[in-house]
N, C-alpha and C. Protein backbone atom coordinates (compact mmCIF):
# COMPACT_ATOMS: atom_id res chain seq x y z
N UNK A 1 0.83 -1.19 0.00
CA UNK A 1 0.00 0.00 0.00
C UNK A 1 0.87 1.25 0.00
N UNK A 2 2.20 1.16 0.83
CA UNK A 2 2.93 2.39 0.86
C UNK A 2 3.31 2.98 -0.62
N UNK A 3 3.74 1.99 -1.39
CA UNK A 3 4.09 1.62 -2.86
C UNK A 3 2.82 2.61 -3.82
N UNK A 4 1.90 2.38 -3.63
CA UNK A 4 0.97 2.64 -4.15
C UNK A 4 0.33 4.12 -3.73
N UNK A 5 0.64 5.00 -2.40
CA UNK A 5 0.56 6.08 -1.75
C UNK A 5 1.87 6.81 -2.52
N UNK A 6 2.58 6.64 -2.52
CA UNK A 6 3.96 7.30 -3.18
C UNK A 6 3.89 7.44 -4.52
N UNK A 7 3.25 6.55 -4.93
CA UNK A 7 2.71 6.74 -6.55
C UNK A 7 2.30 7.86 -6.52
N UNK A 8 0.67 7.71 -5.47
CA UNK A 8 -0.25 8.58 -6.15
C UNK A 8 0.27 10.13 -5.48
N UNK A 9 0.98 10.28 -4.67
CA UNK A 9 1.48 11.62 -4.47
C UNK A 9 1.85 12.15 -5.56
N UNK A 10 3.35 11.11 -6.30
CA UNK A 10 3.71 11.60 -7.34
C UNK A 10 3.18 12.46 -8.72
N UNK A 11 1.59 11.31 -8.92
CA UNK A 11 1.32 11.43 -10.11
C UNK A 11 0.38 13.31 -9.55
N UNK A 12 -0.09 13.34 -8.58
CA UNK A 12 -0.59 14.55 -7.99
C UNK A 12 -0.07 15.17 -7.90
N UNK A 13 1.48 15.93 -7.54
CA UNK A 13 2.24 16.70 -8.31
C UNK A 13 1.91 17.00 -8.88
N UNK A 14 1.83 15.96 -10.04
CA UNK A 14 2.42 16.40 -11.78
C UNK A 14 0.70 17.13 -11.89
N UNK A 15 0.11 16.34 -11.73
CA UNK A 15 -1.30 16.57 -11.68
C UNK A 15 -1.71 18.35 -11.78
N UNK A 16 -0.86 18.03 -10.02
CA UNK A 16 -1.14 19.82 -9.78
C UNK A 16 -0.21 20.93 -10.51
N UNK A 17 1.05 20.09 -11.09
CA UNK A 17 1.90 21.29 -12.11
C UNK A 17 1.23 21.38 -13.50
N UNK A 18 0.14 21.00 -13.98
CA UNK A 18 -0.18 20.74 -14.99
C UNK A 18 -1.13 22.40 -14.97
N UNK A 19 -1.37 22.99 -13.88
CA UNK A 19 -2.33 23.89 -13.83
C UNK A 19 -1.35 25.13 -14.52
N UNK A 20 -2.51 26.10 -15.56
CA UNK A 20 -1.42 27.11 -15.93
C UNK A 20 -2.31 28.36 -15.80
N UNK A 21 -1.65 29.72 -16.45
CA UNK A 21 -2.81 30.60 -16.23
C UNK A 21 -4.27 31.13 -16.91
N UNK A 22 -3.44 30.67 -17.99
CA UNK A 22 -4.62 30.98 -19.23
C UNK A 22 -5.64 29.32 -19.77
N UNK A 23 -5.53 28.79 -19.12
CA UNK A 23 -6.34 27.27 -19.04
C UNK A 23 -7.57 27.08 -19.31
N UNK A 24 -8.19 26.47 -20.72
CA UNK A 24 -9.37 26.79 -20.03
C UNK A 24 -10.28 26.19 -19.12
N UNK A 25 -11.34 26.61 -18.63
CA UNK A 25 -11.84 25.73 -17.53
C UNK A 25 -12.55 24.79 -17.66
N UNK A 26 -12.65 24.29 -18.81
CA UNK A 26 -13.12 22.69 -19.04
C UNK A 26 -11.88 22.10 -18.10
N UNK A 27 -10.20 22.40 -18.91
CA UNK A 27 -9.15 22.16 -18.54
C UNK A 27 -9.22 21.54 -16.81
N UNK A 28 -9.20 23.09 -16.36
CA UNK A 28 -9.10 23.35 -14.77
C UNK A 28 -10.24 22.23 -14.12
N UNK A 29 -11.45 22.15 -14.90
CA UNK A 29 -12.45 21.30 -14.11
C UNK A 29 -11.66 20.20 -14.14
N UNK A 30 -11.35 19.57 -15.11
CA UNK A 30 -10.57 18.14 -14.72
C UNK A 30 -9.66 17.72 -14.05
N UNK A 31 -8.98 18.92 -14.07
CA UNK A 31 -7.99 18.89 -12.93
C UNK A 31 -7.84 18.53 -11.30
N UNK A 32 -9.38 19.81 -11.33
CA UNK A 32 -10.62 19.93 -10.17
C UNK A 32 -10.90 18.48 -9.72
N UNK A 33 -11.49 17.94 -10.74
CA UNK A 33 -11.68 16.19 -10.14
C UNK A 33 -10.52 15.13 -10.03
N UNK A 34 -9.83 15.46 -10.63
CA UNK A 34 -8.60 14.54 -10.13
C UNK A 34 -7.80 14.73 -8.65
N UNK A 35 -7.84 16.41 -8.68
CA UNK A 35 -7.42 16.63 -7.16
C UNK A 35 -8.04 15.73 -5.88
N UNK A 36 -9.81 16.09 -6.59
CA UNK A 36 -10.20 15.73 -5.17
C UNK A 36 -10.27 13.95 -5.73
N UNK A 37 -10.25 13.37 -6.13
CA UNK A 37 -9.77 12.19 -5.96
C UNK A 37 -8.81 11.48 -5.18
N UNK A 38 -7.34 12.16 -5.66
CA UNK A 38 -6.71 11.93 -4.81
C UNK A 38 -6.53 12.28 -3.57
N UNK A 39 -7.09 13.46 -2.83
CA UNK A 39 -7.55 13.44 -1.85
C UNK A 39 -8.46 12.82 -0.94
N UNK A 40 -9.26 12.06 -2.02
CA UNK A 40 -10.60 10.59 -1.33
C UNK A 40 -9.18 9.58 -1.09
N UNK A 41 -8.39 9.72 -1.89
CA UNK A 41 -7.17 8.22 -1.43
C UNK A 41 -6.66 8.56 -0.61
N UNK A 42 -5.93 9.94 -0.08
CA UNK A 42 -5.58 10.16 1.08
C UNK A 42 -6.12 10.14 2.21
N UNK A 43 -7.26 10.52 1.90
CA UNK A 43 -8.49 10.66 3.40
C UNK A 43 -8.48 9.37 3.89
N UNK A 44 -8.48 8.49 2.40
CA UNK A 44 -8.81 6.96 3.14
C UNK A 44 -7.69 6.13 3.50
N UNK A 45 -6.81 6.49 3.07
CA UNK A 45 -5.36 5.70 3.80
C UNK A 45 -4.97 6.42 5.04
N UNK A 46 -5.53 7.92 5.79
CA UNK A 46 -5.18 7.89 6.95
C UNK A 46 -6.36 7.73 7.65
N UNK A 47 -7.91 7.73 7.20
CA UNK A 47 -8.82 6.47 8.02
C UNK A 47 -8.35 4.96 8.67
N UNK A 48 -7.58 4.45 7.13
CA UNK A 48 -7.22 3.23 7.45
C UNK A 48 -6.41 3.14 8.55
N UNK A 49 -4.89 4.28 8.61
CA UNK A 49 -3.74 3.75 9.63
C UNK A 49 -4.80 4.19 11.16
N UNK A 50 -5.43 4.86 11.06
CA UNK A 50 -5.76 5.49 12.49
C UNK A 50 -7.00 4.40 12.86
N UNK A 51 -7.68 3.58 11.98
CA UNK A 51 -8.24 2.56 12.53
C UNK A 51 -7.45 1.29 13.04
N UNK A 52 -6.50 1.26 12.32
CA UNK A 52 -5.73 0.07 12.07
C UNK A 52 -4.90 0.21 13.75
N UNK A 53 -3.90 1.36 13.67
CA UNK A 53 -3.55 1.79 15.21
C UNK A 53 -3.77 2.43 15.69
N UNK A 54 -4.89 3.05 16.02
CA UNK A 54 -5.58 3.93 17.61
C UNK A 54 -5.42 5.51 16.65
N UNK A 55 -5.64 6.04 17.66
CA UNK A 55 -5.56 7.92 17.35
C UNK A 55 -3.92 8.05 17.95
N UNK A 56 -3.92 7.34 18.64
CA UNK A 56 -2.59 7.56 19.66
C UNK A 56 -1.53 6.76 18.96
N UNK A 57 -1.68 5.60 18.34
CA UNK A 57 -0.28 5.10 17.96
C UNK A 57 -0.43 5.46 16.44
N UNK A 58 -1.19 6.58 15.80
CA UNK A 58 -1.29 7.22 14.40
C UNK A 58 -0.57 8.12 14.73
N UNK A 59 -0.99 9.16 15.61
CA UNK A 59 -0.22 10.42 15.90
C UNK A 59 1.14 10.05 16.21
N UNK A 60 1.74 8.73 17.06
CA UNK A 60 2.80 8.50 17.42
C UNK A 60 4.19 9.01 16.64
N UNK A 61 3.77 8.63 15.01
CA UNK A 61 4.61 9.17 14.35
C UNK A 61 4.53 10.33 13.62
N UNK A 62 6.04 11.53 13.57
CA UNK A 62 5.81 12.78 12.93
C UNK A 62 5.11 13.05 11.59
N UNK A 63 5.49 11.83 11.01
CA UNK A 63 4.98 11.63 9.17
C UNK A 63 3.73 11.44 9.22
N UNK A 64 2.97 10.88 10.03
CA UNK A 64 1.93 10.35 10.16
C UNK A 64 1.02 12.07 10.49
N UNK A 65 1.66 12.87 11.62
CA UNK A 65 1.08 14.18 11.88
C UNK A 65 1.20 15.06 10.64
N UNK A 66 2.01 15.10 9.89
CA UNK A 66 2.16 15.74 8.88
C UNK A 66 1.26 15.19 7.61
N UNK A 67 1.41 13.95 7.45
CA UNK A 67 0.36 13.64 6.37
C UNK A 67 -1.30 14.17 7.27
N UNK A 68 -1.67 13.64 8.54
CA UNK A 68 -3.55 14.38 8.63
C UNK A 68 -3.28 16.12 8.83
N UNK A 69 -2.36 16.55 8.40
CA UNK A 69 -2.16 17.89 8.34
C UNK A 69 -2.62 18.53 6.96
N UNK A 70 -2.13 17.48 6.29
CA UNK A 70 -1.70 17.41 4.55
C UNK A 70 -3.41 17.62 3.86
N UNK A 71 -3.84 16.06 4.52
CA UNK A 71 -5.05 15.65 4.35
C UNK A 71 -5.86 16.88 4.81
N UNK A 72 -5.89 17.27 5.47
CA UNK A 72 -6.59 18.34 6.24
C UNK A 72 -6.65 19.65 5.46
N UNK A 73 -5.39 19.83 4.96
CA UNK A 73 -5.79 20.78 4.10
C UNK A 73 -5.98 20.79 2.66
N UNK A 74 -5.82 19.79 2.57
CA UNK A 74 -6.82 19.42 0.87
C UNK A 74 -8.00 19.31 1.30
N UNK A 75 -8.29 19.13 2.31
CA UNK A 75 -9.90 18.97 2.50
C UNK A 75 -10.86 21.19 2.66
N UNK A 76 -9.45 21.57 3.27
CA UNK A 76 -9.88 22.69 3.30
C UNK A 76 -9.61 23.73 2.16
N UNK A 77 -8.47 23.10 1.20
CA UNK A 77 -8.62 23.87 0.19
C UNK A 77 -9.84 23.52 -0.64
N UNK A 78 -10.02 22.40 -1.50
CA UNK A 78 -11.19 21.59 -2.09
C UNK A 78 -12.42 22.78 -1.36
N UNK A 79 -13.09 23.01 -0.15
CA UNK A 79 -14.00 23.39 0.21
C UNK A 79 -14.16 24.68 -0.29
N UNK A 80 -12.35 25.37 0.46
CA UNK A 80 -12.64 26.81 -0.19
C UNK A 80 -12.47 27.29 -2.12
N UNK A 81 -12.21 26.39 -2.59
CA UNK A 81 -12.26 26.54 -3.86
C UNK A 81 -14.01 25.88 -4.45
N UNK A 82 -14.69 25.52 -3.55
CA UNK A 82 -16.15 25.33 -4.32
C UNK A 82 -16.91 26.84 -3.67
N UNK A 83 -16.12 27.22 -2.69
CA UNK A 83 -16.81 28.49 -2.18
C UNK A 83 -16.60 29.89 -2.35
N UNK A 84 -15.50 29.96 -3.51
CA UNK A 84 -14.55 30.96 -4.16
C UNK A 84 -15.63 31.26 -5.87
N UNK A 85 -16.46 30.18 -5.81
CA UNK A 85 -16.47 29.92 -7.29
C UNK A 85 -18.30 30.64 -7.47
């Protein structure tokens, strides 16, 4: 699964460098849904570790605080970009 999380970071990058200024927004919409996609995979791989080991042995590790940080704010950008629009 880690294998497969490192992927999809990667390909989300590229994903998110793909955005330019003059785009049009058919463009940007697709983009739009791929983001929050990969953000449904993130949400759900740190559902998984924090079910899998407690709230307490999730937080245990720094990477682990930094990724529901991560997660957290794709969830809050995603929101404020449907509320920008």
């Amino acid at each position: 699964m880690e294998t497969f999380i490192i992927l999809c970071i990667i390909v989300n990058v590229i994903v998110m460098a793909m955005a330019y200024d003059t785009s049009p927004s058919s463009y940007d919409s697709v983009l739009t849904v791929i983001n929050i996609g990969f953000t449904g995979v993130f949400i759900a791989e740190a559902l998984f570790k924090i079910i899998a080991f407690g709230i307490q042995g999730y937080l245990y590790l720094g990477s682990n605080k930094f990724d529901l940080f991560v997660v957290g704010s794709s969830i809050v950008d995603t929101m404020l970009s449907y509320i920008g629009k």
